[in-house]
Protein backbone atom coordinates (compact mmCIF):
# COMPACT_ATOMS: atom_id res chain seq x y z
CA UNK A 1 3.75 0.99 11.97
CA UNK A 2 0.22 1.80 13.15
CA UNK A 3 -1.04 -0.56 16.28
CA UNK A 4 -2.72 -4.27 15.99
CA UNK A 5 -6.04 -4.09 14.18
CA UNK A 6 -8.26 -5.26 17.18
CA UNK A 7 -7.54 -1.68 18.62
CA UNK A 8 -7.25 1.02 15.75
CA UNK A 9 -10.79 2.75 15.25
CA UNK A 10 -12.40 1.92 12.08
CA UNK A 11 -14.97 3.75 9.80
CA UNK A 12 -17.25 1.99 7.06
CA UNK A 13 -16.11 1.84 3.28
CA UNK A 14 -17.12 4.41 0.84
CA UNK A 15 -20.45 3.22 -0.86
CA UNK A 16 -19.02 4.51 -4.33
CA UNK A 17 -17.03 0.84 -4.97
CA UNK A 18 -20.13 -1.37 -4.51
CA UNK A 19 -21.61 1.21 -7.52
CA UNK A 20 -22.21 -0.99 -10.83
CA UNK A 21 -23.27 1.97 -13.55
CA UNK A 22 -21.11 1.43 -17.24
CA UNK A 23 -22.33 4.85 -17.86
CA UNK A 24 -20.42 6.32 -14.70
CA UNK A 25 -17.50 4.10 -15.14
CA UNK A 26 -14.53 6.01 -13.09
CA UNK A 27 -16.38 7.22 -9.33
CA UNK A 28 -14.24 9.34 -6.95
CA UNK A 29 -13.97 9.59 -3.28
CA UNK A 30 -12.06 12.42 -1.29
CA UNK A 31 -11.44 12.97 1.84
CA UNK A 32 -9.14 13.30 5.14
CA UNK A 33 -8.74 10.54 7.94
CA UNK A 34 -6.49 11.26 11.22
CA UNK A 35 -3.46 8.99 12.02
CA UNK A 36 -3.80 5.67 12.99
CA UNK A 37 -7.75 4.81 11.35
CA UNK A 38 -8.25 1.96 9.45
CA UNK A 39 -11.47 1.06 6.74
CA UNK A 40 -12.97 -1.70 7.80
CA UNK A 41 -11.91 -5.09 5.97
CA UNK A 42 -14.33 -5.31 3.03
CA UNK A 43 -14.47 -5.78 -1.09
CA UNK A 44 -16.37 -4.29 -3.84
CA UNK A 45 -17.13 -5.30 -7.81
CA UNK A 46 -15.35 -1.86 -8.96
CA UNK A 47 -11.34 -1.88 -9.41
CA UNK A 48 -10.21 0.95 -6.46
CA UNK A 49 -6.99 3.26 -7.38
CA UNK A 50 -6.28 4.20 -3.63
CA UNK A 51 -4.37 7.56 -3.61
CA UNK A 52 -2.97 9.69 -1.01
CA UNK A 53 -2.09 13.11 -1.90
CA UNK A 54 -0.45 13.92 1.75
CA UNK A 55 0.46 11.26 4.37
CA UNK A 56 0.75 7.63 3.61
CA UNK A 57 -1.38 4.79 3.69
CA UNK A 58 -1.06 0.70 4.37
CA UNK A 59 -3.33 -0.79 2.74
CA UNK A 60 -3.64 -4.93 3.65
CA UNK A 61 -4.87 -8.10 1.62
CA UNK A 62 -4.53 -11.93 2.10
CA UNK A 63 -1.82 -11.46 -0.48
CA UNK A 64 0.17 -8.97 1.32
CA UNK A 65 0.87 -5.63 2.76
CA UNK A 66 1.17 -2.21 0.55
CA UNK A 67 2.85 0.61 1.31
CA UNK A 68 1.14 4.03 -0.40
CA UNK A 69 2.84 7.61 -0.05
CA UNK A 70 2.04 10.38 -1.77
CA UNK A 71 4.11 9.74 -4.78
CA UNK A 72 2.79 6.42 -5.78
CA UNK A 73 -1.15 4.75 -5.86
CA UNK A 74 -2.42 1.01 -4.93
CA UNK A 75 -4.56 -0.63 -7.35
CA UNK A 76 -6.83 -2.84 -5.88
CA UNK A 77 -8.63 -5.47 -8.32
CA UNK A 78 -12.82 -5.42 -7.79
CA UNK A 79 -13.46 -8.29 -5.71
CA UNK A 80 -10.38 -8.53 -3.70
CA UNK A 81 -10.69 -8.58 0.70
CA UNK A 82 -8.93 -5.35 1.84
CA UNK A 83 -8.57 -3.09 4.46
CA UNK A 84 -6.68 0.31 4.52
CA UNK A 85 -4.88 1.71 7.56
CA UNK A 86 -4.01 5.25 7.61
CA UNK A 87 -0.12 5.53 9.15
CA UNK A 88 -0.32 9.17 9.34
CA UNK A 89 -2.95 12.02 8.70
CA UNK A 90 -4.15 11.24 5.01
CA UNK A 91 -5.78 12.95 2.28
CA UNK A 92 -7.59 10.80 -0.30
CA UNK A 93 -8.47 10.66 -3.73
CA UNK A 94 -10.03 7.47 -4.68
CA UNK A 95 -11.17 6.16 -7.84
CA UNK A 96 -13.44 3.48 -8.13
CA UNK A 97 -13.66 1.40 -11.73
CA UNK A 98 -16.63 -0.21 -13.37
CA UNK A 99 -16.46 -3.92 -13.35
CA UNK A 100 -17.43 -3.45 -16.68
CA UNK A 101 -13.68 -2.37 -17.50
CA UNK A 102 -11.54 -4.86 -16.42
CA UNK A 103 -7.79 -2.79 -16.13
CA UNK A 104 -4.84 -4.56 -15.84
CA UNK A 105 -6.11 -8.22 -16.53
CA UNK A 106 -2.57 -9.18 -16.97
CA UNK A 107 -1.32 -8.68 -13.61
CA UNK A 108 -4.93 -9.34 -11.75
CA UNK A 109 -3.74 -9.00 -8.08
CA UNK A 110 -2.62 -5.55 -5.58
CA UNK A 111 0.17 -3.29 -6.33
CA UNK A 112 2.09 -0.13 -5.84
CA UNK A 113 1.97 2.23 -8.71
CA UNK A 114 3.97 4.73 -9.68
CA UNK A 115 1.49 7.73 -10.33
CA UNK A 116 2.70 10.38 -13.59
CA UNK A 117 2.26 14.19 -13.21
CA UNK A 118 -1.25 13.45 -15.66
CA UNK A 119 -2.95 10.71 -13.66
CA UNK A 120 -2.33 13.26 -10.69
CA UNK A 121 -4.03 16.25 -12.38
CA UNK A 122 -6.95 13.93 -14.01
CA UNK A 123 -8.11 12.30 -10.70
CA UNK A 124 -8.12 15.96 -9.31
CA UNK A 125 -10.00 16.83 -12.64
CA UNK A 126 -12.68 14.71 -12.04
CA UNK A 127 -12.98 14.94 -8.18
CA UNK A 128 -14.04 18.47 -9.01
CA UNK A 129 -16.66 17.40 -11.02
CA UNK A 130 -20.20 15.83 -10.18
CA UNK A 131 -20.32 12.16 -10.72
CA UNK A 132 -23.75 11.36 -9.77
CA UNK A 133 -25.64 11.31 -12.96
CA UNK A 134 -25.14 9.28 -16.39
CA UNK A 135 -21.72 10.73 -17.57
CA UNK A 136 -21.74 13.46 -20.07
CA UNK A 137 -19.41 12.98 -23.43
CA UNK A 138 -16.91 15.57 -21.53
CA UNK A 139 -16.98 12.76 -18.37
CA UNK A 140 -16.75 9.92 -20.66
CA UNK A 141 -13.49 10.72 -22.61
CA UNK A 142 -11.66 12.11 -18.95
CA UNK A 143 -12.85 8.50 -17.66
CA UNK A 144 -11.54 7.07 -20.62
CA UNK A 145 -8.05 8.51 -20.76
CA UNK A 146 -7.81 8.04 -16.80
CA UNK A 147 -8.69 4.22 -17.06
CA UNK A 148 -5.88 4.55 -20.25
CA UNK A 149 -3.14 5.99 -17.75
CA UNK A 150 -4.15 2.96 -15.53
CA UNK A 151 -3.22 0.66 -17.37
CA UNK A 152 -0.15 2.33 -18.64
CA UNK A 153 1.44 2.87 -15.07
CA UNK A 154 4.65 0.72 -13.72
CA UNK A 155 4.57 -1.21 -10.57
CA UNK A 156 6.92 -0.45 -7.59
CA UNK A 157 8.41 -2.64 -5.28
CA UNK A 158 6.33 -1.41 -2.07
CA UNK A 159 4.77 -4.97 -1.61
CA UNK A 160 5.32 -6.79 1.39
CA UNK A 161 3.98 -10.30 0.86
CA UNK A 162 1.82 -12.25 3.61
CA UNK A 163 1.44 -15.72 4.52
CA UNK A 164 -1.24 -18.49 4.99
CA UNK A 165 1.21 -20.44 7.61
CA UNK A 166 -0.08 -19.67 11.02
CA UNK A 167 3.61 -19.57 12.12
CA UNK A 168 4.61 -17.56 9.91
CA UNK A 169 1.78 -15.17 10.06
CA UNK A 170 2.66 -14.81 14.18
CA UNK A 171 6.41 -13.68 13.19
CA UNK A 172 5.40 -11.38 10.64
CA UNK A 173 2.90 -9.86 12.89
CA UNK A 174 5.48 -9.54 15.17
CA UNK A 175 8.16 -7.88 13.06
CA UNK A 176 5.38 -5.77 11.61
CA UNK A 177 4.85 -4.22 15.15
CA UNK A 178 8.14 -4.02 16.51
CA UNK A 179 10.66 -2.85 12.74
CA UNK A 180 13.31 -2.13 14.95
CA UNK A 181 13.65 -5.79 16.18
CA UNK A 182 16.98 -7.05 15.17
CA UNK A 183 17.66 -10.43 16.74
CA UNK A 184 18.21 -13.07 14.23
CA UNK A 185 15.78 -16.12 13.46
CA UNK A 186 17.18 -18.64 15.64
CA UNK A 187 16.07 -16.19 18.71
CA UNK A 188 12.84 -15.50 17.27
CA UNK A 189 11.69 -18.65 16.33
CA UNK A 190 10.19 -19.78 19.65
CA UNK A 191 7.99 -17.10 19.30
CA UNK A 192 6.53 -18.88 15.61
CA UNK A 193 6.45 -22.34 17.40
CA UNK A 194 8.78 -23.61 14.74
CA UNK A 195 12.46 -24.29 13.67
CA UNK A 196 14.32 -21.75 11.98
CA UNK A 197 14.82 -24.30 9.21
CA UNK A 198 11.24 -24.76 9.47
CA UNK A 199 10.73 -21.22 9.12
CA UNK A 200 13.46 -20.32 6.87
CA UNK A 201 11.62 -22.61 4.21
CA UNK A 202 8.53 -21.02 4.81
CA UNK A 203 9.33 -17.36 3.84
CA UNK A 204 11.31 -18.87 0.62
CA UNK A 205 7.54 -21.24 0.02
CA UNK A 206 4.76 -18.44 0.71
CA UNK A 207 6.61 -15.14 -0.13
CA UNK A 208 9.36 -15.79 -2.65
CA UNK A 209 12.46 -13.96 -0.32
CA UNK A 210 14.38 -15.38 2.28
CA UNK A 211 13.59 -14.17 6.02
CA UNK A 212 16.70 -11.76 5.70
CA UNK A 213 15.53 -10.42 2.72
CA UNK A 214 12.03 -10.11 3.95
CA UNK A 215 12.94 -8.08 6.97
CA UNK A 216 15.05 -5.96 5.20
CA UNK A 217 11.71 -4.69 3.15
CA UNK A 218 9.82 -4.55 6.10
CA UNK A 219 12.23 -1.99 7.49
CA UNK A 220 12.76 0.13 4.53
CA UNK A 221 8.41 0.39 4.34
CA UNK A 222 9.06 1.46 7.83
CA UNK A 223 11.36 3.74 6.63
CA UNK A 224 8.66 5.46 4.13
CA UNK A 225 6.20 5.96 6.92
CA UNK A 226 8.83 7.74 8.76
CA UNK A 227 9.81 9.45 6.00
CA UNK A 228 6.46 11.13 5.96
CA UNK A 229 6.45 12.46 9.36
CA UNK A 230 9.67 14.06 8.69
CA UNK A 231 12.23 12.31 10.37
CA UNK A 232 15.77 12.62 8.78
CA UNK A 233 17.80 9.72 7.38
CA UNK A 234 20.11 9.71 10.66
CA UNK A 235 16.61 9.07 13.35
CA UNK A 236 15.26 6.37 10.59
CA UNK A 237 18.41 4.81 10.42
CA UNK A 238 19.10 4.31 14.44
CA UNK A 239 15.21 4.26 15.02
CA UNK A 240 15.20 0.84 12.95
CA UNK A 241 18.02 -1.23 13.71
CA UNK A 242 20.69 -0.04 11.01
CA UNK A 243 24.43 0.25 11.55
CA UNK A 244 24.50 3.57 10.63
CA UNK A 245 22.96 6.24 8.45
CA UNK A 246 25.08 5.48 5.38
CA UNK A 247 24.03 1.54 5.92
CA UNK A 248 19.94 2.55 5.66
CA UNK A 249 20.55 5.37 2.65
CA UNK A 250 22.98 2.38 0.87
CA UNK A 251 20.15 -0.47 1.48
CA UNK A 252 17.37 2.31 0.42
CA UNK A 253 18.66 3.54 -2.59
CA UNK A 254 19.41 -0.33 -3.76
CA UNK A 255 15.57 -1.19 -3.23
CA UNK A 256 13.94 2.00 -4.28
CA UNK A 257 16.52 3.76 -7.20
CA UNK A 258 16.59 7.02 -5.36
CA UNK A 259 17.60 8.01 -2.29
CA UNK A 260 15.65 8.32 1.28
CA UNK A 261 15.05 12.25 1.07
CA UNK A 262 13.76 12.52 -2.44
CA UNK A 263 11.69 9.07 -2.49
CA UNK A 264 8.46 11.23 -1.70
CA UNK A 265 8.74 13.90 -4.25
CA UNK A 266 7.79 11.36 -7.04
């Protein structure tokens, strides 16, 4: 993953979330950022559908980390503290939604979403049109069958969840820079300030998964980003710790459905 966030250069937010106008309710943003930038932390009032269409994208909360390649988005709920980190050379298409339309009320928090062939060519629809007056009735029904396909989409399990613990949150800062580390929690827990049963019961409290379980996703998200930069199942697999290639294209397929070489194609 990229470096810490006191030393990754950082650019200001796109004005377009902090927008409120009902009668331009779906705003884009494109754009490219190199490897290894990151937004600045900040929120906004509109909802944010954060999509890459090359390279892949981390995009952080309180509530966890998010993994975004090409083949899936991040919705962001309006309000929420984020930052986005860009883990190789990106391309972006962002949308930015109207508080006024309050999408997915019934899951109100950040996640991975798996993007369909229409969403793609919609947000690229309206990216190539002007968005900077009062919406005509052409604008208005593409915004409203975008906002539709929103709603519609199914989540994906590219979450890594965080921690409030300031134990914990020194571990998983730790594992988050160094994927490849592979000693087990006993030997890392000096480095927490805590017992591993002290720190065992804190992954199962803040996250939901055991520390085993947690690592395991952190590696595989490791594994997308390398992925991306076209390394082949055989580098990812030694590169992070796994007893073989078979091992990392066996634990991949389990957590994803698919296997390593044709996650990114969607």
């Amino acid at each position: 993953m990229t470096k810490d966030v006191a030393e990754t250069p950082t650019r200001p937010a796109s004005g377009a979330g902090f927008v409120r106008d009902a009668a331009r309710p779906v705003l884009v943003h494109s754009g490219r950022m190199p490897a290894g930038q990151m937004v600045e932390p900040h929120s906004h009032p509109r909802g944010q559908l954060i999509w890459a269409m090359q390279g892949v994208l981390r995009v952080t909360s309180r509530g966890g980390v998010w993994i975004v390649p090409p083949s899936h988005a991040v919705w962001i709920p309006g309000g929420t503290d984020h930052h986005v980190t860009t883990e190789t050379e990106v391309e972006i298409r962002n949308l930015y939604v109207d508080p006024t339309l309050a999408l997915r009320r019934q899951v109100p928090r950040c996640a991975v979403l798996l993007l369909t062939p229409l969403l793609r060519e919609l947000i690229l629809r309206l990216a190539a049109l002007s968005t900077d007056a009062p919406f005509d009735a052409r604008r208005l029904h593409l915004a409203a069958v975008i906002t539709d396909e929103i709603e519609a989409l199914a989540e994906a399990p590219l979450s890594l969840p965080g921690a409030h613990d300031a134990r914990l949150v020194r571990l998983m800062r730790h594992l988050r820079e160094t994927p490849d580390e592979a000693r087990p929690l006993a030997d890392l827990a000096a480095l927490a300030g805590a017992s591993p049963r002290t720190l065992e019961r804190l992954f199962r409290a803040e996250t939901g998964l055991t520390f085993r379980q947690w690592r395991s996703r952190l590696r595989l998200m490791a594994a997308i980003e390398r992925l991306e930069r076209g390394q082949s199942s055989t580098e990812i697999a030694w590169s992070l710790g796994y007893r073989s290639p078979s091992a990392f294209v066996a634990a991949f397929r389990t957590q994803f459905g698919r296997p390593p070489q044709s996650f990114l194609q969607g």
